[in-house]
N, C-alpha and C. Protein backbone atom coordinates (compact mmCIF):
# COMPACT_ATOMS: atom_id res chain seq x y z
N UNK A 1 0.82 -1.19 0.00
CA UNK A 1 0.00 0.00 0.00
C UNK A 1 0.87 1.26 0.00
N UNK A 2 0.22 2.27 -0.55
CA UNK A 2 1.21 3.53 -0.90
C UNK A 2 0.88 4.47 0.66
N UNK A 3 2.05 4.89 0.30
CA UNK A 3 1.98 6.36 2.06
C UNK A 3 1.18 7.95 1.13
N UNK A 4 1.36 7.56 0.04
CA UNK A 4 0.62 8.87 -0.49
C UNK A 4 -0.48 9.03 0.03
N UNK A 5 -1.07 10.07 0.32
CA UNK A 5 -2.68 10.76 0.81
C UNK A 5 -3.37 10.45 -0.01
N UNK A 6 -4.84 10.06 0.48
CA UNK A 6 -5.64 10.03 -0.69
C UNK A 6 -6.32 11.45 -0.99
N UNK A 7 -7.37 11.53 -1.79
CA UNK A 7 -7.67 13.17 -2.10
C UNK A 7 -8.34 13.53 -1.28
N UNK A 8 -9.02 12.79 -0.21
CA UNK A 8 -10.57 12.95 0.43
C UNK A 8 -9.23 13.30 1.99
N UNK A 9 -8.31 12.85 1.78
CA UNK A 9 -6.96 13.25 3.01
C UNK A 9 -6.52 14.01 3.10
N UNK A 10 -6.35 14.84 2.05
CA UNK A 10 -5.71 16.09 0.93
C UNK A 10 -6.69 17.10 1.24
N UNK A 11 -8.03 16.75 1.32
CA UNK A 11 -9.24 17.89 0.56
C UNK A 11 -9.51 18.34 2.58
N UNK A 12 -9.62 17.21 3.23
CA UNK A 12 -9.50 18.09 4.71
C UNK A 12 -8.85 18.20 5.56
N UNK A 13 -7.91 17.76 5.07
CA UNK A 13 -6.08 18.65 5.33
C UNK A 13 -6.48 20.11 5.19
N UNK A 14 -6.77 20.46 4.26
CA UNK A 14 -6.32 21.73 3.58
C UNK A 14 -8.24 22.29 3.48
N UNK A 15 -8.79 21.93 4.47
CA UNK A 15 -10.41 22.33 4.40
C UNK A 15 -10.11 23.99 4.65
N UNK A 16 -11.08 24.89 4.38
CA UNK A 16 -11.38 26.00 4.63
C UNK A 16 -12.85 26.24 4.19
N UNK A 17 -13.21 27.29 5.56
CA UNK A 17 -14.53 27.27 5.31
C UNK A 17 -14.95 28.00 4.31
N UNK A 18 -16.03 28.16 3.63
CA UNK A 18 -16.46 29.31 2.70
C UNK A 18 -17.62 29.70 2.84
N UNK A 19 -18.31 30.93 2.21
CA UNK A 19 -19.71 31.03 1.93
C UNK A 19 -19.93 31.50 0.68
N UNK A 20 -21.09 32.17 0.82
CA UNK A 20 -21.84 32.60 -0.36
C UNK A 20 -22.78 33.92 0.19
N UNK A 21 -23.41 34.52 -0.89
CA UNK A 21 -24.37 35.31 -0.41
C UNK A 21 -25.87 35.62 0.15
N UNK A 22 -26.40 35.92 0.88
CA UNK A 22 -27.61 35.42 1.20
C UNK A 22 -28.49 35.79 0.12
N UNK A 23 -29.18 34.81 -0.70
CA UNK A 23 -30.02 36.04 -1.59
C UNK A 23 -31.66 36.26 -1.20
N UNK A 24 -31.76 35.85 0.18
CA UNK A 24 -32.96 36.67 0.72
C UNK A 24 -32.85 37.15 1.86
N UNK A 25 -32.22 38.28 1.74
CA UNK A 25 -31.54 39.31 3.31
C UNK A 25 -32.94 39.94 3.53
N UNK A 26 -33.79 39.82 2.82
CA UNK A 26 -35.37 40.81 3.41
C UNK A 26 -36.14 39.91 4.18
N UNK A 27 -35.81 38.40 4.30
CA UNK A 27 -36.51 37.62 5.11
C UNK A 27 -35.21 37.12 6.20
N UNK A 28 -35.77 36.95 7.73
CA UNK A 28 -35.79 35.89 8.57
C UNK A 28 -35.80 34.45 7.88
N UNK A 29 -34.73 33.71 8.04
CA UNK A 29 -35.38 32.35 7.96
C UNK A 29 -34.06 31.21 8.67
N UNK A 30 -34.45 29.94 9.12
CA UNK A 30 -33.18 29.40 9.72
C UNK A 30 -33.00 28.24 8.70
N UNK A 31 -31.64 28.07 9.37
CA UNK A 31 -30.82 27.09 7.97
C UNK A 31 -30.22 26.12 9.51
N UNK A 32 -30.56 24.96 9.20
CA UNK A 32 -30.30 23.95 9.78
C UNK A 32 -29.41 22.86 9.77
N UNK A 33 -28.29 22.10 10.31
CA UNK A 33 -27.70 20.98 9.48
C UNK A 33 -27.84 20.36 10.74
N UNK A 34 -27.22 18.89 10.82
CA UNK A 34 -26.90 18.08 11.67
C UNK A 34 -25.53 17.22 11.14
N UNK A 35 -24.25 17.16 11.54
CA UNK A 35 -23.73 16.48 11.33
C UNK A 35 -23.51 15.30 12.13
N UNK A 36 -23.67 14.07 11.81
CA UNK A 36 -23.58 13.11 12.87
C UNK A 36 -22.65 12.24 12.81
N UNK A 37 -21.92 12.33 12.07
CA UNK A 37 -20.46 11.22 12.25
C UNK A 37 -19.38 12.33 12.78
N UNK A 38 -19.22 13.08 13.56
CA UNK A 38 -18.38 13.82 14.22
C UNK A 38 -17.37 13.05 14.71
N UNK A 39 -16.14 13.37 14.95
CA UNK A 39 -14.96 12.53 15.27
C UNK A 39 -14.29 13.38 16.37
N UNK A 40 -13.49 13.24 17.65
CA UNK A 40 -12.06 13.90 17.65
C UNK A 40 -11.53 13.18 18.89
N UNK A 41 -10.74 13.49 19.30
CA UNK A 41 -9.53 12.70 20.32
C UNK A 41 -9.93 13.43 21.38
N UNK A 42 -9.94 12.81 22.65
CA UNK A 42 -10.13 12.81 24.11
C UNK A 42 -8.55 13.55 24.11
N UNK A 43 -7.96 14.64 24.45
CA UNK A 43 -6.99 15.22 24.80
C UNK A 43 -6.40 14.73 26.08
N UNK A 44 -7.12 14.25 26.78
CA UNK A 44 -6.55 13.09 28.12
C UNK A 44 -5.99 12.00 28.25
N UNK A 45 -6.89 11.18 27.39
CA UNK A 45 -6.84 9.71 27.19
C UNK A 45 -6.54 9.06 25.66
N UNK A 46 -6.69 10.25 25.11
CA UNK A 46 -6.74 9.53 23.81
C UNK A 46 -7.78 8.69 22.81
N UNK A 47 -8.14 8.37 23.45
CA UNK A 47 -9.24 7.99 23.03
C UNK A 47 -10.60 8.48 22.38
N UNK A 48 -10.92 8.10 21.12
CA UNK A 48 -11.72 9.08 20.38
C UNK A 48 -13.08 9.00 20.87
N UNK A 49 -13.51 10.74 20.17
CA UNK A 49 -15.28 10.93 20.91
C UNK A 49 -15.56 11.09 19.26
N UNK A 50 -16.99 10.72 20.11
CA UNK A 50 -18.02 10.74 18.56
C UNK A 50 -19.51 11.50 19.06
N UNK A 51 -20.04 12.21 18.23
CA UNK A 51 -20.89 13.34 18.30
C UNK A 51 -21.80 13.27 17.20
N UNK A 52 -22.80 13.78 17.29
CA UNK A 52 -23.44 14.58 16.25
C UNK A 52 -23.69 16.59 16.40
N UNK A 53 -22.83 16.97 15.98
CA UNK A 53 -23.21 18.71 16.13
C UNK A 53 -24.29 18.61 15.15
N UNK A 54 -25.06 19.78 16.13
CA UNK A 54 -26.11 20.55 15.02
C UNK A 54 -25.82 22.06 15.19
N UNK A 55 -26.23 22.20 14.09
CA UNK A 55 -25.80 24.05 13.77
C UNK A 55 -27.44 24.61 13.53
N UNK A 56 -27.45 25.71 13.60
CA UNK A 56 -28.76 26.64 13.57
C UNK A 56 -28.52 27.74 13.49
N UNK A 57 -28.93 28.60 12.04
CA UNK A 57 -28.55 30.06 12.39
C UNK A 57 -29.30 30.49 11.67
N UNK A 58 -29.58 31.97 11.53
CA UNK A 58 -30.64 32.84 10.51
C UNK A 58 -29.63 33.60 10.11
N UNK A 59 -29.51 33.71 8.81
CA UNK A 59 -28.78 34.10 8.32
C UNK A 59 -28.67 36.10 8.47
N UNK A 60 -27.58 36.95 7.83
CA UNK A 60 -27.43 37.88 7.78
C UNK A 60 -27.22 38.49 6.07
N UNK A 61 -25.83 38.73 5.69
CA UNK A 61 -25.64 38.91 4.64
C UNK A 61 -24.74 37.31 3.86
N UNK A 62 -24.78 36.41 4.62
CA UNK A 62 -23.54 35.05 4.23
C UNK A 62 -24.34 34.08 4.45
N UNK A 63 -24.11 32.96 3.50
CA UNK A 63 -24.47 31.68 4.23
C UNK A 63 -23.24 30.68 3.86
N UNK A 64 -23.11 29.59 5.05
CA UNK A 64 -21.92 28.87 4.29
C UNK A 64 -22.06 27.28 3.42
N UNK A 65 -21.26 27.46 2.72
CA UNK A 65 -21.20 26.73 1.75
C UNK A 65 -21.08 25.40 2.23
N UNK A 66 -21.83 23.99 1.93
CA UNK A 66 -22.06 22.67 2.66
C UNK A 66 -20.94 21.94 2.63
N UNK A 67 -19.88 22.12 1.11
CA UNK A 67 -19.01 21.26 1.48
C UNK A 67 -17.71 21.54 1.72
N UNK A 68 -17.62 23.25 1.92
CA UNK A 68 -16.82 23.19 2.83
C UNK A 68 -16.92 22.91 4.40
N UNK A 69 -18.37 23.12 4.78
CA UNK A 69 -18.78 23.32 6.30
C UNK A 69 -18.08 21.66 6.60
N UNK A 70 -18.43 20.36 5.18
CA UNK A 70 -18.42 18.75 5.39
C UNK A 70 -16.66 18.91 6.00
N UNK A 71 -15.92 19.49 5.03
CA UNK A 71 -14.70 19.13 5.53
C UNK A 71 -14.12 19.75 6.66
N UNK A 72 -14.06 20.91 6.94
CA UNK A 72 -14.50 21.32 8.49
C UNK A 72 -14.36 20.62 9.54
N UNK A 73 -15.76 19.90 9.24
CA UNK A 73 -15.94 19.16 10.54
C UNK A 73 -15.50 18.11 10.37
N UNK A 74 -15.15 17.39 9.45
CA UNK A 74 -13.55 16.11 9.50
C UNK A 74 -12.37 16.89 9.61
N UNK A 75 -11.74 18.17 9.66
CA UNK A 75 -11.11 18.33 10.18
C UNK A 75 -10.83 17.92 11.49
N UNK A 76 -11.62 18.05 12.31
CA UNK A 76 -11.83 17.62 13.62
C UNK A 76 -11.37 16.34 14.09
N UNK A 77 -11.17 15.20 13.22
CA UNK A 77 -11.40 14.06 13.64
C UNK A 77 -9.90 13.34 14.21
N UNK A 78 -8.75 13.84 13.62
CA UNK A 78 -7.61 13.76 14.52
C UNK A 78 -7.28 14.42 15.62
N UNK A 79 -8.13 16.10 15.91
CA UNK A 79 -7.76 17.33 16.75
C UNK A 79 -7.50 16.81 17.96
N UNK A 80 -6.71 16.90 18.67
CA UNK A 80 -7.15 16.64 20.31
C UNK A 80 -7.42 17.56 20.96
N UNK A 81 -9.01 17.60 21.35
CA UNK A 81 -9.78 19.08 21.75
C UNK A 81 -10.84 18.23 22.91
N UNK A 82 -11.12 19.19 24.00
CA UNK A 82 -12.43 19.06 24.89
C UNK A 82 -13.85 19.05 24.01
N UNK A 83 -14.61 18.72 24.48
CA UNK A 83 -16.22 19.05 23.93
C UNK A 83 -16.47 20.19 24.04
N UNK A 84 -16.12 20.58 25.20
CA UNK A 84 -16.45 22.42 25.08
C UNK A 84 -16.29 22.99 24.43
N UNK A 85 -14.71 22.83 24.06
CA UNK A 85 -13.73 23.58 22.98
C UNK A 85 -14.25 23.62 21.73
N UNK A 86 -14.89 22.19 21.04
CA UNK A 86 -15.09 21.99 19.71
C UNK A 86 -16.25 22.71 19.28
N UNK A 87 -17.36 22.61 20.44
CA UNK A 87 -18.23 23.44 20.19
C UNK A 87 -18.31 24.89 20.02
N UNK A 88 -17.38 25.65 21.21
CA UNK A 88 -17.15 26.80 20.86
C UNK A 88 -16.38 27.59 20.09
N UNK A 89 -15.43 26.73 19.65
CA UNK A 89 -14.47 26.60 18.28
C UNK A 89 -15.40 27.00 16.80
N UNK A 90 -16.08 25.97 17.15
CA UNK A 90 -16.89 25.62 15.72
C UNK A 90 -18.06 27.56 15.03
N UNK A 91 -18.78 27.25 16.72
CA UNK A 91 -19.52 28.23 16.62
C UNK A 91 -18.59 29.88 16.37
N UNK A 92 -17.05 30.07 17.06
CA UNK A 92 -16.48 31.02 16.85
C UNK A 92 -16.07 31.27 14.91
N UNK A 93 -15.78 30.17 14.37
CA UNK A 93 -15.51 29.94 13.19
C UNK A 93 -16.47 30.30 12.02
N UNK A 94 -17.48 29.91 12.21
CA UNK A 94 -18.99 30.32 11.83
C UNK A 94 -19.36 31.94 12.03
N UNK A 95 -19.02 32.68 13.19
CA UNK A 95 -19.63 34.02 13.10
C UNK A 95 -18.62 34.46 12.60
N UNK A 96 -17.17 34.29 12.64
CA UNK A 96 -16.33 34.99 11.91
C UNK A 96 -16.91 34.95 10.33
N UNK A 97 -17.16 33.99 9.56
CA UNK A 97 -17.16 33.81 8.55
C UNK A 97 -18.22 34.50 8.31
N UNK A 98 -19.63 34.20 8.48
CA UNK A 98 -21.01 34.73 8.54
C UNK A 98 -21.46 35.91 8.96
N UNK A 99 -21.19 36.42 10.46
CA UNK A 99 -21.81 37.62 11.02
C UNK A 99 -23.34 37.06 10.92
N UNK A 100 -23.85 36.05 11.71
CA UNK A 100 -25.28 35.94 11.24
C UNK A 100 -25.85 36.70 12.04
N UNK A 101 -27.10 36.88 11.46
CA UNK A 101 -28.19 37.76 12.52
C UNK A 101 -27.96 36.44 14.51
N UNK A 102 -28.41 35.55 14.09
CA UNK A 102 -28.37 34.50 15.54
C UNK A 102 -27.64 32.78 14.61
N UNK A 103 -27.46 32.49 15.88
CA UNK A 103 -26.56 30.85 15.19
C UNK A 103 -26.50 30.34 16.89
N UNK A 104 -26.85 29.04 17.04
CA UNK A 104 -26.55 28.31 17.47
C UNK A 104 -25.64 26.96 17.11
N UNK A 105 -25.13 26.59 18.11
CA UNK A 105 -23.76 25.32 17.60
C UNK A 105 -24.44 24.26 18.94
N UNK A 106 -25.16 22.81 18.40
CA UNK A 106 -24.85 21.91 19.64
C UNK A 106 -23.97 20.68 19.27
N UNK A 107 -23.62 20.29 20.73
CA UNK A 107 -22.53 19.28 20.41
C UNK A 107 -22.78 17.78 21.51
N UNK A 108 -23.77 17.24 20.40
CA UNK A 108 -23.93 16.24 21.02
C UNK A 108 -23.28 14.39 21.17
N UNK A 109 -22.59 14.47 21.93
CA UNK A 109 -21.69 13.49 22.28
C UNK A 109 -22.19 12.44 22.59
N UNK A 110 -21.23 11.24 22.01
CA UNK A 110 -22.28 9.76 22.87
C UNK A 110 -21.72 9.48 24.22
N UNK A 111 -22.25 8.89 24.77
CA UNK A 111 -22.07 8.47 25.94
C UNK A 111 -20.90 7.53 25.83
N UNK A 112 -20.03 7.95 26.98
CA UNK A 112 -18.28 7.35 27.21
C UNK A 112 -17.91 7.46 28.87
N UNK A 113 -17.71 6.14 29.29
CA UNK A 113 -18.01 6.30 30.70
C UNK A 113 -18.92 6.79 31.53
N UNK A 114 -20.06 5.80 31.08
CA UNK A 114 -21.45 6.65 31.34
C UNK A 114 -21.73 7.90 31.82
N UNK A 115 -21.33 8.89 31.27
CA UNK A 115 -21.21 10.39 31.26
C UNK A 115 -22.02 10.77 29.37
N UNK A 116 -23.21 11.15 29.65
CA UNK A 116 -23.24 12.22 28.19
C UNK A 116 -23.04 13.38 28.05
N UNK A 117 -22.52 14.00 27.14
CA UNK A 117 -22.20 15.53 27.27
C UNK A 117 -22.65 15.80 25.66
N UNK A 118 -23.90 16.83 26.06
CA UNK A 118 -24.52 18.13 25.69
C UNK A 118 -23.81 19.35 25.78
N UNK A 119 -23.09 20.16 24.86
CA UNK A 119 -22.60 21.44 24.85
C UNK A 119 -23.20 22.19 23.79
N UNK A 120 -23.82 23.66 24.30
CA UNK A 120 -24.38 24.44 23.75
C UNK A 120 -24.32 25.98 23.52
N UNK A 121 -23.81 26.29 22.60
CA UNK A 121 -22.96 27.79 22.64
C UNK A 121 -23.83 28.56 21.36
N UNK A 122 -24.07 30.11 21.92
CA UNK A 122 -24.74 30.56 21.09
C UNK A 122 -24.52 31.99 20.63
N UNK A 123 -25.13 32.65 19.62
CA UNK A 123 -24.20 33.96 19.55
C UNK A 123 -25.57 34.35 18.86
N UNK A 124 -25.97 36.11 19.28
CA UNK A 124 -26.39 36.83 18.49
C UNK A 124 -26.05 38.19 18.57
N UNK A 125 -26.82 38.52 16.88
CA UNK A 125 -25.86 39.78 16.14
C UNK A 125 -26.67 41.35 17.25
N UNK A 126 -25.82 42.09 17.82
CA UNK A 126 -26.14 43.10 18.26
C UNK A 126 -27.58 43.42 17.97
N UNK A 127 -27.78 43.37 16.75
CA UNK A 127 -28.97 44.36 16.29
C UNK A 127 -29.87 43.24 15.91
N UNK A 128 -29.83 42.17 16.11
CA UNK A 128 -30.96 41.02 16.06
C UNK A 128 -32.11 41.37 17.00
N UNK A 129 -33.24 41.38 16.77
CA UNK A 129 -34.23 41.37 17.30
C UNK A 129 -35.21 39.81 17.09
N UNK A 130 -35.50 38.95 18.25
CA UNK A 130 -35.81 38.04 17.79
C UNK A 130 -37.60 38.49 17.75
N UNK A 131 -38.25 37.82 16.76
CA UNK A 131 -39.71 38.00 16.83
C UNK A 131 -40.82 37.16 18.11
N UNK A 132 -40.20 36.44 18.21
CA UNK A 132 -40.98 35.31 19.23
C UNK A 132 -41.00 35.98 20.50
């Protein structure tokens, strides 16, 4: 077997996030994902965690693009990071890029030493007014 990278090794090596433009800034509306094969290393033990994040945000003037958001979050999967961290990582990464009106980031972890961990970090834009 060869030591060369394959491309899919290559492509989130070298992930960066991107977007696009919103093209309905006159409406409210939320954009949803769930990723559920989440990966990354226990920074303690070593030993890998597995998650599903979900993201939630209403957009502003950006929205981001899906497959960069895909490689992104396989970035993650060697990192050695806390749950806290990844979540608030993730969500810091996202308003940089976006500026959304509101965004939520959750980070839901499976159960590992019968402990589950739920982390939930959230951000809104100064001048957001929510309607509800």
């Amino acid at each position: 077997m060869s030591d060369e990278k394959l491309y899919g090794e290559i492509a989130i090596e070298n992930n960066e996030l991107e977007s696009f433009d919103n093209r309905n800034p006159h409406r409210d509306y939320e954009v949803e994902f769930s990723c559920p094969e989440f990966t990354c290393i226990c920074p303690r033990s070593g030993f890998p965690d597995f998650a599903t994040i979900f993201i939630k945000y209403i957009p502003k003037d950006k929205c981001v693009e899906l497959k960069s958001l895909k490689l992104y979050i396989n970035g993650f999967r060697d990192k050695k990071i806390f749950h806290e961290d990844v979540t608030n990582l993730i969500l810091d990464d996202l308003v940089k890029l976006l500026d959304p009106k509101y965004i939520e980031v959750v980070s839901d972890f499976n159960v590992r030493g019968n402990v589950h961990t739920l982390v939930t970090a959230k951000h809104k834009h100064k001048e957001f007014k929510e309607s509800n």
